[in-house]
C-alpha atoms as a PDB file:
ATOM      1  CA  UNK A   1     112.037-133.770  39.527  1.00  0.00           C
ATOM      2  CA  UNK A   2     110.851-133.087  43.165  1.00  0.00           C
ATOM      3  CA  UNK A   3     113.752-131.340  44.606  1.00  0.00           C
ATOM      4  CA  UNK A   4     113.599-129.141  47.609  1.00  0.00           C
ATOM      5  CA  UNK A   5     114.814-125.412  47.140  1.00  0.00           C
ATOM      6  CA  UNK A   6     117.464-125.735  49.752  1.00  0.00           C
ATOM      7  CA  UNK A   7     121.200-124.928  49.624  1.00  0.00           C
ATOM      8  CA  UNK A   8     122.239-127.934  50.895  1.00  0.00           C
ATOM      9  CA  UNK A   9     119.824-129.017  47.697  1.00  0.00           C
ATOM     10  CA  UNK A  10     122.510-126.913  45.692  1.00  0.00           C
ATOM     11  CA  UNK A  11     125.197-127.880  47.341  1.00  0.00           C
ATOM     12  CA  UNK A  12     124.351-132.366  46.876  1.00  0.00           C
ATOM     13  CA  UNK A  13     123.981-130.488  42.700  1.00  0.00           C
ATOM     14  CA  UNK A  14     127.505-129.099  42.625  1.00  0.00           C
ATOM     15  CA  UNK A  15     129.110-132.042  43.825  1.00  0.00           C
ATOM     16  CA  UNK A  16     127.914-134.093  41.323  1.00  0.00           C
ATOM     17  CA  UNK A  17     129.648-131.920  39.142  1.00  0.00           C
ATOM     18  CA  UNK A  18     132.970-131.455  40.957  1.00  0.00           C
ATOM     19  CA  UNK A  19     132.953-135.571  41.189  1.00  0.00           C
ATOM     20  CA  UNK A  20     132.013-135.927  37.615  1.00  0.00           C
ATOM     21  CA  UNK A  21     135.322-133.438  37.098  1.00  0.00           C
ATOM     22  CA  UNK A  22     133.719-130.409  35.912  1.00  0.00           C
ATOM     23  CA  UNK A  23     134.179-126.865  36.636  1.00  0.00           C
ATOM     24  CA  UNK A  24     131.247-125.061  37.884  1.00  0.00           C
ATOM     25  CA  UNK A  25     131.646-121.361  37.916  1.00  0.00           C
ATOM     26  CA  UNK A  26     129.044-119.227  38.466  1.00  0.00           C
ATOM     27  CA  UNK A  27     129.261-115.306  37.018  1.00  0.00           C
ATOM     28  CA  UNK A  28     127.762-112.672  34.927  1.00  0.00           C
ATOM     29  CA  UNK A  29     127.313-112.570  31.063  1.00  0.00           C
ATOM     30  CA  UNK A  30     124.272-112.369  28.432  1.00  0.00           C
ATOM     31  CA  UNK A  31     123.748-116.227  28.639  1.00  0.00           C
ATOM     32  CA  UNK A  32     120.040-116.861  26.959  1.00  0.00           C
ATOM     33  CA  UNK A  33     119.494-119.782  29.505  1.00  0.00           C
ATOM     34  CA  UNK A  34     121.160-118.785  32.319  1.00  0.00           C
ATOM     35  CA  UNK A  35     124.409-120.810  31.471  1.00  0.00           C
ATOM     36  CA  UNK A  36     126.935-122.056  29.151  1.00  0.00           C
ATOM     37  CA  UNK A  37     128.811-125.440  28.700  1.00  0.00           C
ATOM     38  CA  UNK A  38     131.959-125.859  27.521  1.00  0.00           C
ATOM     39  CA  UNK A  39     132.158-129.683  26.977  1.00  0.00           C
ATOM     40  CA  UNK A  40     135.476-129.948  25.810  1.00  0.00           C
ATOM     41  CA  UNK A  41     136.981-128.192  28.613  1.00  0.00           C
ATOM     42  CA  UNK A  42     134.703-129.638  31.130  1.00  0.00           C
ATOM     43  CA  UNK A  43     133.503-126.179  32.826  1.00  0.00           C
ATOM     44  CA  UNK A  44     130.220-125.074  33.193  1.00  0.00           C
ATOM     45  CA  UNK A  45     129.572-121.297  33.738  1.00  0.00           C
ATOM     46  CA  UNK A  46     126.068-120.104  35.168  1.00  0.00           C
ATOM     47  CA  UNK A  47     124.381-116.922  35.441  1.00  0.00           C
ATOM     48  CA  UNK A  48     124.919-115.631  39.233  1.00  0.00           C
ATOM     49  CA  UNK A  49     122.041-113.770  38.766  1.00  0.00           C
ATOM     50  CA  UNK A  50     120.229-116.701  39.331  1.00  0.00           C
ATOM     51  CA  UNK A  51     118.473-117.151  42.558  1.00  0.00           C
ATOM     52  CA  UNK A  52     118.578-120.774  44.454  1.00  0.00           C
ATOM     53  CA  UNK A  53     115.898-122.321  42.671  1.00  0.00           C
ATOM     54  CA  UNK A  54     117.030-120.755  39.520  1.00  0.00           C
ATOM     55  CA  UNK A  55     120.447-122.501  40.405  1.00  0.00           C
ATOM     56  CA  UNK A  56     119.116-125.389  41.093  1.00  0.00           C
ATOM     57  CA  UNK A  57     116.491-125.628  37.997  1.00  0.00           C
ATOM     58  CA  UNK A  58     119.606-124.951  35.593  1.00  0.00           C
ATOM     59  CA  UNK A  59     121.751-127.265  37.237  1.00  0.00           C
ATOM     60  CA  UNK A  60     119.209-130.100  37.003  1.00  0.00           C
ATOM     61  CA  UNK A  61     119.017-129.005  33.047  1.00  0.00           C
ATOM     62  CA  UNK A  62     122.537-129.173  32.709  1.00  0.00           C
ATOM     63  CA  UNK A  63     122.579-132.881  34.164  1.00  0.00           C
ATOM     64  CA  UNK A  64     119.833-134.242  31.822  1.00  0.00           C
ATOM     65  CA  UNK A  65     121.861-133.538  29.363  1.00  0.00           C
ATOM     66  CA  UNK A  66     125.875-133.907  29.886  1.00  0.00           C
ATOM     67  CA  UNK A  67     127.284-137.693  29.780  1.00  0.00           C
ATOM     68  CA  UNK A  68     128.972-138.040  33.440  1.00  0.00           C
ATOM     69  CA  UNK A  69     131.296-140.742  34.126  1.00  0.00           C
ATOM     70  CA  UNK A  70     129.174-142.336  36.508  1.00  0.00           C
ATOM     71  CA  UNK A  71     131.889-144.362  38.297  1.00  0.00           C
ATOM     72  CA  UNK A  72     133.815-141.298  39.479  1.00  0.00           C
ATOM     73  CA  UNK A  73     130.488-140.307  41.523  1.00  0.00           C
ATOM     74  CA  UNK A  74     129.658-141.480  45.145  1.00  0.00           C
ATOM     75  CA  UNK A  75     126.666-143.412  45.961  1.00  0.00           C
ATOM     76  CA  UNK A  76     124.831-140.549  47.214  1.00  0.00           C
ATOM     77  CA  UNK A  77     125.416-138.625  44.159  1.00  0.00           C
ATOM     78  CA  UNK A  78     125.245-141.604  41.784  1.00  0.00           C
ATOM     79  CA  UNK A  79     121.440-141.972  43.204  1.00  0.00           C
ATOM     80  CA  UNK A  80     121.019-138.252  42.725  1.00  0.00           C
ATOM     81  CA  UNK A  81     121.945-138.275  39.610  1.00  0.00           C
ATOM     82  CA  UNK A  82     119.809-141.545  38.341  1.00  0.00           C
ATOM     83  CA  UNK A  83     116.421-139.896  39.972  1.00  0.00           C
ATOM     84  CA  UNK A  84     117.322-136.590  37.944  1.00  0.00           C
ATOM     85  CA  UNK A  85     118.024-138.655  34.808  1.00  0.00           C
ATOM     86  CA  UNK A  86     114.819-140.930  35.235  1.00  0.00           C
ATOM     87  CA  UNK A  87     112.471-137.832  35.782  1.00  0.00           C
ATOM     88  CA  UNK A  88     114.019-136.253  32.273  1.00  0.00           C
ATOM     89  CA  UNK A  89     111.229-135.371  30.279  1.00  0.00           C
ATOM     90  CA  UNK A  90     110.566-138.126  27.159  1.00  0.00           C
ATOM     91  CA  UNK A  91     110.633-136.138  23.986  1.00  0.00           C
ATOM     92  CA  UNK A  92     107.049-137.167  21.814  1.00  0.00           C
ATOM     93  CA  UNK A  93     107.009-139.602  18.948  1.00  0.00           C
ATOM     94  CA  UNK A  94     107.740-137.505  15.805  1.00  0.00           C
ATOM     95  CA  UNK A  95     109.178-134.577  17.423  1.00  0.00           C
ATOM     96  CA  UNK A  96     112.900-136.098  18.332  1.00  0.00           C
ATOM     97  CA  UNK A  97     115.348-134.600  15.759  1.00  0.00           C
ATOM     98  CA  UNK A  98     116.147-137.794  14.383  1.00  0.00           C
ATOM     99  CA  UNK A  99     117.675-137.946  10.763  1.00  0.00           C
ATOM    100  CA  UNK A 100     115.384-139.339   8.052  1.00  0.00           C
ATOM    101  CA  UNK A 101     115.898-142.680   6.525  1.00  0.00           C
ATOM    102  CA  UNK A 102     116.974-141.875   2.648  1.00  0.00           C
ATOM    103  CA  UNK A 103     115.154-144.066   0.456  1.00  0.00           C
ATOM    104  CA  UNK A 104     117.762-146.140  -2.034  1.00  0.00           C
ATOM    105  CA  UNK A 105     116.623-145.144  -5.776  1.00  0.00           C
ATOM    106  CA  UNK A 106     115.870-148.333  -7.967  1.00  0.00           C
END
């Protein structure tokens, strides 16, 4: 997705979240990717390490992948949020972690 570095970029990001009713907190730990998501619990906790465009990479991540309530977000972020869902990358034929059909034993 084409987003501009900016913190207002970052700023249009964490409101999608705080509509969406998740908790974005951002401090240290040994995350491998920079953050961790606790679904259940709704909070999402990233690496303030990070600089702004590592903030704003991981947060784009993060919202390819979590199920928002798109309802609860206003029509700013709603459209956000589509063009970061329609520029999520397609995964390539064979390589989706699909289960196997079981063949039936005659």
């Amino acid at each position: 997705m084409n987003i501009k570095i900016t913190p207002n970029s970052l700023t249009k990001l964490e409101k999608i979240f705080e509509e969406a009713k998740y908790v974005l907190r951002f401090e240290k730990g040994s995350f491998l990717s920079g953050y961790c998501i606790l679904e259940h619990k709704k909070v999402v906790v990233i690496n303030k390490f990070l600089n702004l465009e590592g903030r704003i990479n991981t947060l784009i991540d993060i919202l390819t992948t979590l199920p928002l309530e798109e309802e609860a977000l206003t029509a700013e972020s709603h459209k956000l949020y589509k063009q970061i869902q329609a520029s999520k990358p397609v995964p390539e034929a064979g390589t989706e972690d699909a289960p196997e059909e079981e063949e039936a034993a005659e």
